[in-house]
C-alpha atoms as a PDB file:
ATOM      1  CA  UNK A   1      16.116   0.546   0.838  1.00  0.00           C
ATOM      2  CA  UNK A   2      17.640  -1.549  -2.296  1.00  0.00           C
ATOM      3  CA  UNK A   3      18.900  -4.524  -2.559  1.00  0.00           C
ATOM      4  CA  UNK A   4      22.252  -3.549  -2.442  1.00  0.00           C
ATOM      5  CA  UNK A   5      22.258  -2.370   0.969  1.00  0.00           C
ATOM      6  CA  UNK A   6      20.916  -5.808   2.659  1.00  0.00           C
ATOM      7  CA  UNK A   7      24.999  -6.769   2.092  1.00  0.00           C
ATOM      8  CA  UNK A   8      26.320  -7.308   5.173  1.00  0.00           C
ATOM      9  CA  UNK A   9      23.462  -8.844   6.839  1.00  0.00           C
ATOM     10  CA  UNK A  10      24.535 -11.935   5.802  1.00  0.00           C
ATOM     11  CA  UNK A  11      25.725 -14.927   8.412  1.00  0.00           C
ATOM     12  CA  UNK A  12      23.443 -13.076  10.830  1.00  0.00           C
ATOM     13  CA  UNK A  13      20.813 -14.981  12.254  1.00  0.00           C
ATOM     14  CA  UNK A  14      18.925 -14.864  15.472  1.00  0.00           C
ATOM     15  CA  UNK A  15      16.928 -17.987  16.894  1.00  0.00           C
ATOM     16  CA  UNK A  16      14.253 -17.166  19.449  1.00  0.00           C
ATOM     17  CA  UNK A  17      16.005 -19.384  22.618  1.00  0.00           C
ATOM     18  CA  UNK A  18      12.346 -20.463  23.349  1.00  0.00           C
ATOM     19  CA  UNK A  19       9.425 -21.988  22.050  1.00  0.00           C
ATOM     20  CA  UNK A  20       7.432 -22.595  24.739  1.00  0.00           C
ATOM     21  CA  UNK A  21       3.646 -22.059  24.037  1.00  0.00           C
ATOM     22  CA  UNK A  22       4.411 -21.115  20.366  1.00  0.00           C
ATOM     23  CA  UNK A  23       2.766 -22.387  17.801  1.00  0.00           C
ATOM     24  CA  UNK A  24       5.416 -24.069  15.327  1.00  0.00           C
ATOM     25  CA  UNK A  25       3.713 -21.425  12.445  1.00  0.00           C
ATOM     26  CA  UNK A  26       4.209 -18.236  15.241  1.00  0.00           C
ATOM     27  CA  UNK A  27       8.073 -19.405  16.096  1.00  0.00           C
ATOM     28  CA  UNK A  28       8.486 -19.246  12.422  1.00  0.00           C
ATOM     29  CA  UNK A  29       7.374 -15.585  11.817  1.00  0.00           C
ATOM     30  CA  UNK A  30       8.926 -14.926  14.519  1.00  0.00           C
ATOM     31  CA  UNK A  31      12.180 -15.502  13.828  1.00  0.00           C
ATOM     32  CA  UNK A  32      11.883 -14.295  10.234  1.00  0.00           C
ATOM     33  CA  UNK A  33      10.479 -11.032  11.940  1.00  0.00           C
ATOM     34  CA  UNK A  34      14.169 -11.077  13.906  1.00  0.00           C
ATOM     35  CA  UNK A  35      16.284 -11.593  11.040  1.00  0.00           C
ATOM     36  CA  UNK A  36      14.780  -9.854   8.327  1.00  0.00           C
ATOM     37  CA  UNK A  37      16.968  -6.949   7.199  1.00  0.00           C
ATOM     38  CA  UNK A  38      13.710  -4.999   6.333  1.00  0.00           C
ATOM     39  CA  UNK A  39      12.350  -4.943   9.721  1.00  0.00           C
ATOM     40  CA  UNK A  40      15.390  -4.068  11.101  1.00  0.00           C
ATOM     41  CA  UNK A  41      15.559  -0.986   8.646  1.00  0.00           C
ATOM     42  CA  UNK A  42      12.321   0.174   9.030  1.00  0.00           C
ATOM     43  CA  UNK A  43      12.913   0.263  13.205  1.00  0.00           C
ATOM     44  CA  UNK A  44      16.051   1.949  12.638  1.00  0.00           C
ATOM     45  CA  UNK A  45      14.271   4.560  10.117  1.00  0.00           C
ATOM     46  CA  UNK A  46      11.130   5.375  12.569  1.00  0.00           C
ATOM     47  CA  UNK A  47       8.695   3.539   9.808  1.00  0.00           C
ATOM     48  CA  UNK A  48       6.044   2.014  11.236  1.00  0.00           C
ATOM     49  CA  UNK A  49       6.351  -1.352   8.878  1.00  0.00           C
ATOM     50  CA  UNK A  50       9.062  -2.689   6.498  1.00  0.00           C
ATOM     51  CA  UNK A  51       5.741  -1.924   3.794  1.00  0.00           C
ATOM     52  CA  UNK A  52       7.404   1.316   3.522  1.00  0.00           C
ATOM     53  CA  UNK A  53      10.189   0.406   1.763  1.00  0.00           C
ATOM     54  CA  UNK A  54       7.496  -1.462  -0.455  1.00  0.00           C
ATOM     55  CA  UNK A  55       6.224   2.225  -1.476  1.00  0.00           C
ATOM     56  CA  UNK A  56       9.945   3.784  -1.663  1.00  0.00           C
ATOM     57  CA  UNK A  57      10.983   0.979  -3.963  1.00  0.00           C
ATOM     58  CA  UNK A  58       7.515   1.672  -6.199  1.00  0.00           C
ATOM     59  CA  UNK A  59       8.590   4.880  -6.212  1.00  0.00           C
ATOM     60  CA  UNK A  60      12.105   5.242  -7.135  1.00  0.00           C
ATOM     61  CA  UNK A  61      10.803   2.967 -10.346  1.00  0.00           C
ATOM     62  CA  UNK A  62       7.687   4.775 -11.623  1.00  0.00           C
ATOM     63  CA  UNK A  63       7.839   8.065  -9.899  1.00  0.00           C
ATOM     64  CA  UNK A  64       4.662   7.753  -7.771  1.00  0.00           C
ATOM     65  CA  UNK A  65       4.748  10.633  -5.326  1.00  0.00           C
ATOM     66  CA  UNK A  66       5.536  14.445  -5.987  1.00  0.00           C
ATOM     67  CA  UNK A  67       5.649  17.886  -3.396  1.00  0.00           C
ATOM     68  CA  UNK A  68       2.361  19.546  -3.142  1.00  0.00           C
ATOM     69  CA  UNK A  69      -0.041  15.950  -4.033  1.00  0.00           C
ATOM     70  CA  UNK A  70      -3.232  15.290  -2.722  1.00  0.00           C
ATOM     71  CA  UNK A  71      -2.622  11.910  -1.244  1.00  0.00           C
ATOM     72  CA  UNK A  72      -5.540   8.863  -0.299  1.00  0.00           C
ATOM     73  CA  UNK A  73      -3.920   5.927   1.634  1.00  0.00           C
ATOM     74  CA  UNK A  74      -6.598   2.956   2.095  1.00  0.00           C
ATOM     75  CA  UNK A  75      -6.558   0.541   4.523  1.00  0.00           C
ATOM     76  CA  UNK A  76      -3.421   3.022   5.952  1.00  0.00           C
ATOM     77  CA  UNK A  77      -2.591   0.690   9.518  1.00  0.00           C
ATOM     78  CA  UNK A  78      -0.275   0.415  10.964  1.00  0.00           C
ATOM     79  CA  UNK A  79       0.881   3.902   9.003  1.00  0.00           C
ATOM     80  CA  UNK A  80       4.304   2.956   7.171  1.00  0.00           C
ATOM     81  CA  UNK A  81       2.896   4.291   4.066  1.00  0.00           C
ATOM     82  CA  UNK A  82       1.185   7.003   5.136  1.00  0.00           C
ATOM     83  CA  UNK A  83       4.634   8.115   6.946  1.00  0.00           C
ATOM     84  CA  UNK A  84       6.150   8.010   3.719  1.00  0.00           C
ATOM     85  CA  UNK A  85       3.558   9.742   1.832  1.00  0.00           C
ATOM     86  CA  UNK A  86       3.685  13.028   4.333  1.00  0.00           C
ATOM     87  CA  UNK A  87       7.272  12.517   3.519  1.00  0.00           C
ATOM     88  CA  UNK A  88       7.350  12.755  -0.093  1.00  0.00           C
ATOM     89  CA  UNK A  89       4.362  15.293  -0.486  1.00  0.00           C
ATOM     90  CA  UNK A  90       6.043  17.864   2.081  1.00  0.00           C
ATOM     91  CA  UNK A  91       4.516  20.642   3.252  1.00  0.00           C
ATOM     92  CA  UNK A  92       2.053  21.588   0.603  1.00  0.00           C
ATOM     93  CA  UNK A  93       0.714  18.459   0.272  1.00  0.00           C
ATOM     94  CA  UNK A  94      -2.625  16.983   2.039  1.00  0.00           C
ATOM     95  CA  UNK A  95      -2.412  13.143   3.368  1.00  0.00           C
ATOM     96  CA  UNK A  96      -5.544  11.099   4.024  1.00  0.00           C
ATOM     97  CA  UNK A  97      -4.636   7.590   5.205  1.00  0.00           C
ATOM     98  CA  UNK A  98      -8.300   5.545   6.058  1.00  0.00           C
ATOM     99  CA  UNK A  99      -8.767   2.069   7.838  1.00  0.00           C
ATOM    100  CA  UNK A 100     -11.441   0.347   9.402  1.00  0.00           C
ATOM    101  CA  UNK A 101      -9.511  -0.013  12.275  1.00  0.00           C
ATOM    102  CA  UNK A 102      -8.731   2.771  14.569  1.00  0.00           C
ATOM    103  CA  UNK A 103      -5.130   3.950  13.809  1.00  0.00           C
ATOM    104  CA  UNK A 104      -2.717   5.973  16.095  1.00  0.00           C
ATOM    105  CA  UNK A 105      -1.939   9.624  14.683  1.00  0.00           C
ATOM    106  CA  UNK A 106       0.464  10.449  12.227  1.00  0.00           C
ATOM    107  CA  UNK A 107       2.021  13.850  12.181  1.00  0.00           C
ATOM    108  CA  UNK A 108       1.472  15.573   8.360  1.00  0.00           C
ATOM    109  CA  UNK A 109      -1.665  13.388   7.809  1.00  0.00           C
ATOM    110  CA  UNK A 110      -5.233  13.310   8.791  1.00  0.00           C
ATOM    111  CA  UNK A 111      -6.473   9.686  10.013  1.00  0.00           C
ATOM    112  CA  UNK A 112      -9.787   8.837   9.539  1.00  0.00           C
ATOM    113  CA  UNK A 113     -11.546   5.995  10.922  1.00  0.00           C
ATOM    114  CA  UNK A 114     -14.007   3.980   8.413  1.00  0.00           C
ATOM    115  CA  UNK A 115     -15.593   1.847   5.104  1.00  0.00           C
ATOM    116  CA  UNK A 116     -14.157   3.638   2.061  1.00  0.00           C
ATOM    117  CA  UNK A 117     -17.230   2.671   0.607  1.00  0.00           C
ATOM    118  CA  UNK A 118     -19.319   4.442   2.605  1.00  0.00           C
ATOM    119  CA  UNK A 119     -20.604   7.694   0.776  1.00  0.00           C
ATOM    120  CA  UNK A 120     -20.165   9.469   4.010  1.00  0.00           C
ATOM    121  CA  UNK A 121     -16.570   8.383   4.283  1.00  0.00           C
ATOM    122  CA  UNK A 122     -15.901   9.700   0.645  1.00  0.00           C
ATOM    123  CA  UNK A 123     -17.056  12.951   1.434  1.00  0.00           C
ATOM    124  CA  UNK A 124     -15.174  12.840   4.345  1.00  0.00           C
ATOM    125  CA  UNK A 125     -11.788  12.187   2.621  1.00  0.00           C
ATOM    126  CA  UNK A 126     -12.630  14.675  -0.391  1.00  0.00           C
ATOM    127  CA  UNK A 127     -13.182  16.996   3.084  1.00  0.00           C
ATOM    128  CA  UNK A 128      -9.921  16.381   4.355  1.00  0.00           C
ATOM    129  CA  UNK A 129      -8.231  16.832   0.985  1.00  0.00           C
ATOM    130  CA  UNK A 130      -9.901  19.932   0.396  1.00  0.00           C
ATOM    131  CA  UNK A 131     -10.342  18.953  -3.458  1.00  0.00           C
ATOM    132  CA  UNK A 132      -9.592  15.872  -5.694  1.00  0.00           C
ATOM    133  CA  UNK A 133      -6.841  13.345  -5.010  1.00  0.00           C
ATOM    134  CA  UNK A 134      -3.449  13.334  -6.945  1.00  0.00           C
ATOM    135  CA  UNK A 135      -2.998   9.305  -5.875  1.00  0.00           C
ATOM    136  CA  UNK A 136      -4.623   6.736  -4.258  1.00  0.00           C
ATOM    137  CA  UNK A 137      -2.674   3.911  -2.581  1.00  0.00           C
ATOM    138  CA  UNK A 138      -4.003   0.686  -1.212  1.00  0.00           C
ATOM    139  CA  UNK A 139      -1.860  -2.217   0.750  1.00  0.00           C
ATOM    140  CA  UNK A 140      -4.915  -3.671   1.600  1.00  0.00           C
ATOM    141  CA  UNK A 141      -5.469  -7.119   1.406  1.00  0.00           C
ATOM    142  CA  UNK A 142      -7.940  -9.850   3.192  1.00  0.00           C
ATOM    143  CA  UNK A 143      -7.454 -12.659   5.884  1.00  0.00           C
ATOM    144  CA  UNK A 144      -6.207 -15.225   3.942  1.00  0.00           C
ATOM    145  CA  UNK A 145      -7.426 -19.094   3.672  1.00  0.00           C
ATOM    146  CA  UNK A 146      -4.574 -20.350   2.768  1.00  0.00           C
ATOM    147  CA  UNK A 147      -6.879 -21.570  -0.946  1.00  0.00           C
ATOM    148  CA  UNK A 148      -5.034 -20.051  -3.774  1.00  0.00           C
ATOM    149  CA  UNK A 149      -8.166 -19.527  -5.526  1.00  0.00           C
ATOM    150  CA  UNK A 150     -10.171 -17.933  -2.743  1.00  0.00           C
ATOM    151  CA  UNK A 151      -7.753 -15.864  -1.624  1.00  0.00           C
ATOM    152  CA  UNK A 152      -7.227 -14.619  -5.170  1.00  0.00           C
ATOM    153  CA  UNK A 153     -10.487 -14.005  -5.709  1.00  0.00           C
ATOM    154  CA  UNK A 154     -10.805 -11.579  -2.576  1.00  0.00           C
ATOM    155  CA  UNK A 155      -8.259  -9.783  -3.167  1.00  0.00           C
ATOM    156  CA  UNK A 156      -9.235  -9.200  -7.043  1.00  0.00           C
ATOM    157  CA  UNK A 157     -12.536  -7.965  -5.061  1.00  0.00           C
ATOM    158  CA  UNK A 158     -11.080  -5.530  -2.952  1.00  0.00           C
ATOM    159  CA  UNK A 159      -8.767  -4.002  -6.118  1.00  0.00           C
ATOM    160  CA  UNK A 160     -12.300  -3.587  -7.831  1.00  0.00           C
ATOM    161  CA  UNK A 161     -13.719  -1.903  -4.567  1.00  0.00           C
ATOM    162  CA  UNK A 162     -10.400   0.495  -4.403  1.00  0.00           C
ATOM    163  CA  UNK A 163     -10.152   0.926  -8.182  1.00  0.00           C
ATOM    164  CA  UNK A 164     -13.903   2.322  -7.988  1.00  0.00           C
ATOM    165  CA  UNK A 165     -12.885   4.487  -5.255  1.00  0.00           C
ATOM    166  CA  UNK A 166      -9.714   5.939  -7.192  1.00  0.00           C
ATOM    167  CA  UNK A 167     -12.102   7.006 -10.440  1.00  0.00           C
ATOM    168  CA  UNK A 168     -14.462   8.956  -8.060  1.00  0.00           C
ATOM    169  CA  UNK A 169     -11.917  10.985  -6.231  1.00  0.00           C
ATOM    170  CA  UNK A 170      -8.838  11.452  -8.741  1.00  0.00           C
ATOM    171  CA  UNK A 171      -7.962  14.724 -10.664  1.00  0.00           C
ATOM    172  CA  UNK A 172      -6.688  13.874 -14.080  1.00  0.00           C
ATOM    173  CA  UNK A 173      -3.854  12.665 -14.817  1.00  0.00           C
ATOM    174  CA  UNK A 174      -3.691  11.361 -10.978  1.00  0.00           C
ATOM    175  CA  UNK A 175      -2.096   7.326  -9.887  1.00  0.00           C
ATOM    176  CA  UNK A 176      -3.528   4.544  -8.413  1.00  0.00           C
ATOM    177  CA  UNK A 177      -1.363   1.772  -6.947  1.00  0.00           C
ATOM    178  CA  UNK A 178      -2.699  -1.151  -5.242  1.00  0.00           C
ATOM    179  CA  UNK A 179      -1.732  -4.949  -4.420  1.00  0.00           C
ATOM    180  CA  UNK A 180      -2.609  -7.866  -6.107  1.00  0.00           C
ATOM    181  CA  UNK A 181      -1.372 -11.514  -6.085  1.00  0.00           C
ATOM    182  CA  UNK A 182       0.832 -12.869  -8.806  1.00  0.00           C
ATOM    183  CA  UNK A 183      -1.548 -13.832 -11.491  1.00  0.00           C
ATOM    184  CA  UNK A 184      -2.126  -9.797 -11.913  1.00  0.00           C
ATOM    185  CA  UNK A 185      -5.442  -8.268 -12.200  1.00  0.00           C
ATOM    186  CA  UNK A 186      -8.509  -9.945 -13.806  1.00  0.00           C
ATOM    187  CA  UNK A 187      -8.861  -9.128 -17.323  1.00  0.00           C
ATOM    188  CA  UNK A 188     -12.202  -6.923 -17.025  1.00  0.00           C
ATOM    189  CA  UNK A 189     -10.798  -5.141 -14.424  1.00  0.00           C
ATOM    190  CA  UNK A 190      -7.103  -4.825 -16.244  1.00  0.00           C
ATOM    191  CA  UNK A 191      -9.455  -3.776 -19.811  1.00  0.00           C
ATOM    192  CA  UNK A 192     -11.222  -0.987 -17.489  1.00  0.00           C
ATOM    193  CA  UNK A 193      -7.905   0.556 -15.807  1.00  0.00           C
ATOM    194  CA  UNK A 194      -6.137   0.747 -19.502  1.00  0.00           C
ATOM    195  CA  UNK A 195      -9.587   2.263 -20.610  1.00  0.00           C
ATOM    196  CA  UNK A 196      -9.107   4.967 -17.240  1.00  0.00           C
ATOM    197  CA  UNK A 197      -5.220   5.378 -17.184  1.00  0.00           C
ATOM    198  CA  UNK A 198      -2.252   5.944 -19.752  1.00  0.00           C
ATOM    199  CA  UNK A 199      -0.074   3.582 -18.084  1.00  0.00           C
ATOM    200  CA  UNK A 200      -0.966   0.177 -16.230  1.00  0.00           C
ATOM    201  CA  UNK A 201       2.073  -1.591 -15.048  1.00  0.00           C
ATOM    202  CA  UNK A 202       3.062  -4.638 -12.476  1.00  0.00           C
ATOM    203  CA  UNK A 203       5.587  -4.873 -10.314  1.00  0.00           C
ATOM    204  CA  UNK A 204       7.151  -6.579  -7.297  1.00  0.00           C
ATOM    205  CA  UNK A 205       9.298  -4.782  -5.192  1.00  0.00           C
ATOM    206  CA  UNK A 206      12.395  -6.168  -3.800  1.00  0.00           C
ATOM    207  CA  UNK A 207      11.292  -5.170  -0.069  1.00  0.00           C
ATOM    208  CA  UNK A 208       8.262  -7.854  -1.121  1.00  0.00           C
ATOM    209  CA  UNK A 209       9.149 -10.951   0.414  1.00  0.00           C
ATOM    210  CA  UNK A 210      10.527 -13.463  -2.449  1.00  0.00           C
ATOM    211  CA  UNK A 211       7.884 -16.559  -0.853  1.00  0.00           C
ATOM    212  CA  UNK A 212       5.010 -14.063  -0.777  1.00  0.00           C
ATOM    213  CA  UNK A 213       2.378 -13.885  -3.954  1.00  0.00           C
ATOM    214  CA  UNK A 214       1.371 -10.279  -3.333  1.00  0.00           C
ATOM    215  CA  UNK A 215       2.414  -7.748  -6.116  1.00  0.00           C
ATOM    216  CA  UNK A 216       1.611  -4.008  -7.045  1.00  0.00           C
ATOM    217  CA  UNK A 217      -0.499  -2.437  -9.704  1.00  0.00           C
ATOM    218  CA  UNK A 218       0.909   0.958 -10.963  1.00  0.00           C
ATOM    219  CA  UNK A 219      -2.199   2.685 -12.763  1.00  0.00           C
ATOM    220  CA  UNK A 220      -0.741   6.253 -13.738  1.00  0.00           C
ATOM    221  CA  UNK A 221      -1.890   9.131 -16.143  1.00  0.00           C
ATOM    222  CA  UNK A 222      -5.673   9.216 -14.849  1.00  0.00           C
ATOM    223  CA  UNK A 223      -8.000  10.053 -18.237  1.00  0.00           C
ATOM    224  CA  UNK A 224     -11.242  11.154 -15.938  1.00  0.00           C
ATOM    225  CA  UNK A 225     -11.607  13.380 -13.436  1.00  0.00           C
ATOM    226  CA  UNK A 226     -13.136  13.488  -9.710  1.00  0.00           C
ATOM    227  CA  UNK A 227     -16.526  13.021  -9.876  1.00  0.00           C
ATOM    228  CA  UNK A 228     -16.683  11.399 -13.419  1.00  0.00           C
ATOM    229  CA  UNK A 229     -16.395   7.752 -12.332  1.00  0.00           C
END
């Protein structure tokens, strides 16, 4: 979904007729929930979250998925990303989307359930993909605080964490694409992926909500190799 095809949404706006027992906070997201054009889409499309028009949008800019790829989705729940990446990889291809939390099945993929840092969970996705991965994809972020600093600073942690994770279980020349917050990615950890990769790259994808901070990292043209990290 671009831009360009929110047009005609405009002048429509839904407010929730009650509040009662809301929080001021929950009526809020709730009625951006109603009348964002994303959400809508996303229903009408069978995605699971507007996030997947996050992914498309990545996409149709850097040329992130191809037919036939060994595909890694971390922290995969609800599955709006994982729905896209059975899409895009088509029959040939092999879909692992992992979360800690238990996640309802998604046709084309295999769901597992645990800590991607787990060396048992590893092997288990380098199981399931029957070989190295072609791309590893993270939405994951932590609860926030709502302290600009803190919540940067997790976040940067997790990237790390997921980053690691990409350079044990990519096949050269694979992608890794992950969120961050707007300040980008720390510069050891920005020296290290231009060190691993051939192109590092941010971005924020229209389908990104203009008030949020989040952005994505676009790590493509993996120098190692699965096992080398």
């Amino acid at each position: 979904m671009t831009s360009g095809s929110k047009s005609g949404e405009r002048g429509l706006s839904t407010r929730l007729r009650t509040a009662k027992g809301r929080s001021t906070a929950s009526q809020k997201w709730l009625e951006r929930q109603l009348n964002d054009p994303y959400v809508r889409a996303a229903r009408a499309a069978g995605w699971r979250s507007r996030a997947a028009f996050k992914i498309i949008e990545l996409d149709e800019r850097f040329r992130i998925f191809r037919p036939a790829q060994r595909i890694v989705d971390l922290g995969a729940a609800p599955g709006g990303w994982t729905q896209v990446a059975v899409k895009r990889a088509g029959d040939r291809g092999r879909v692992v989307a992992l979360d800690l939390l238990a996640m309802d099945p998604v046709p084309g993929a295999t769901v597992l359930q645990g800590d991607f840092q787990d060396e048992a969970t590893e092997r288990a996705v380098l199981d399931a993909m029957a070989g190295p991965a072609d791309l590893v994809l993270s939405d994951m972020a932590p609860n926030t605080t709502g302290h600009n600093a803190t919540d940067h600073l997790r976040i940067m942690g997790l990237v790390e964490l997921a980053a690691d994770f990409a350079s044990k279980v990519l096949a050269p020349g694979g992608a890794f694409v992950a969120k961050v917050f707007q300040g980008g990615v720390e510069k050891d950890l920005l020296a290290a992926l231009k060190r691993d990769f051939a192109q590092v790259r941010h971005a924020k994808p229209p389908a990104s909500r203009k008030d949020s901070a989040e952005m994505y990292l676009v790590a493509q043209g993996f120098r190692g190799g699965a096992g080398q990290g």
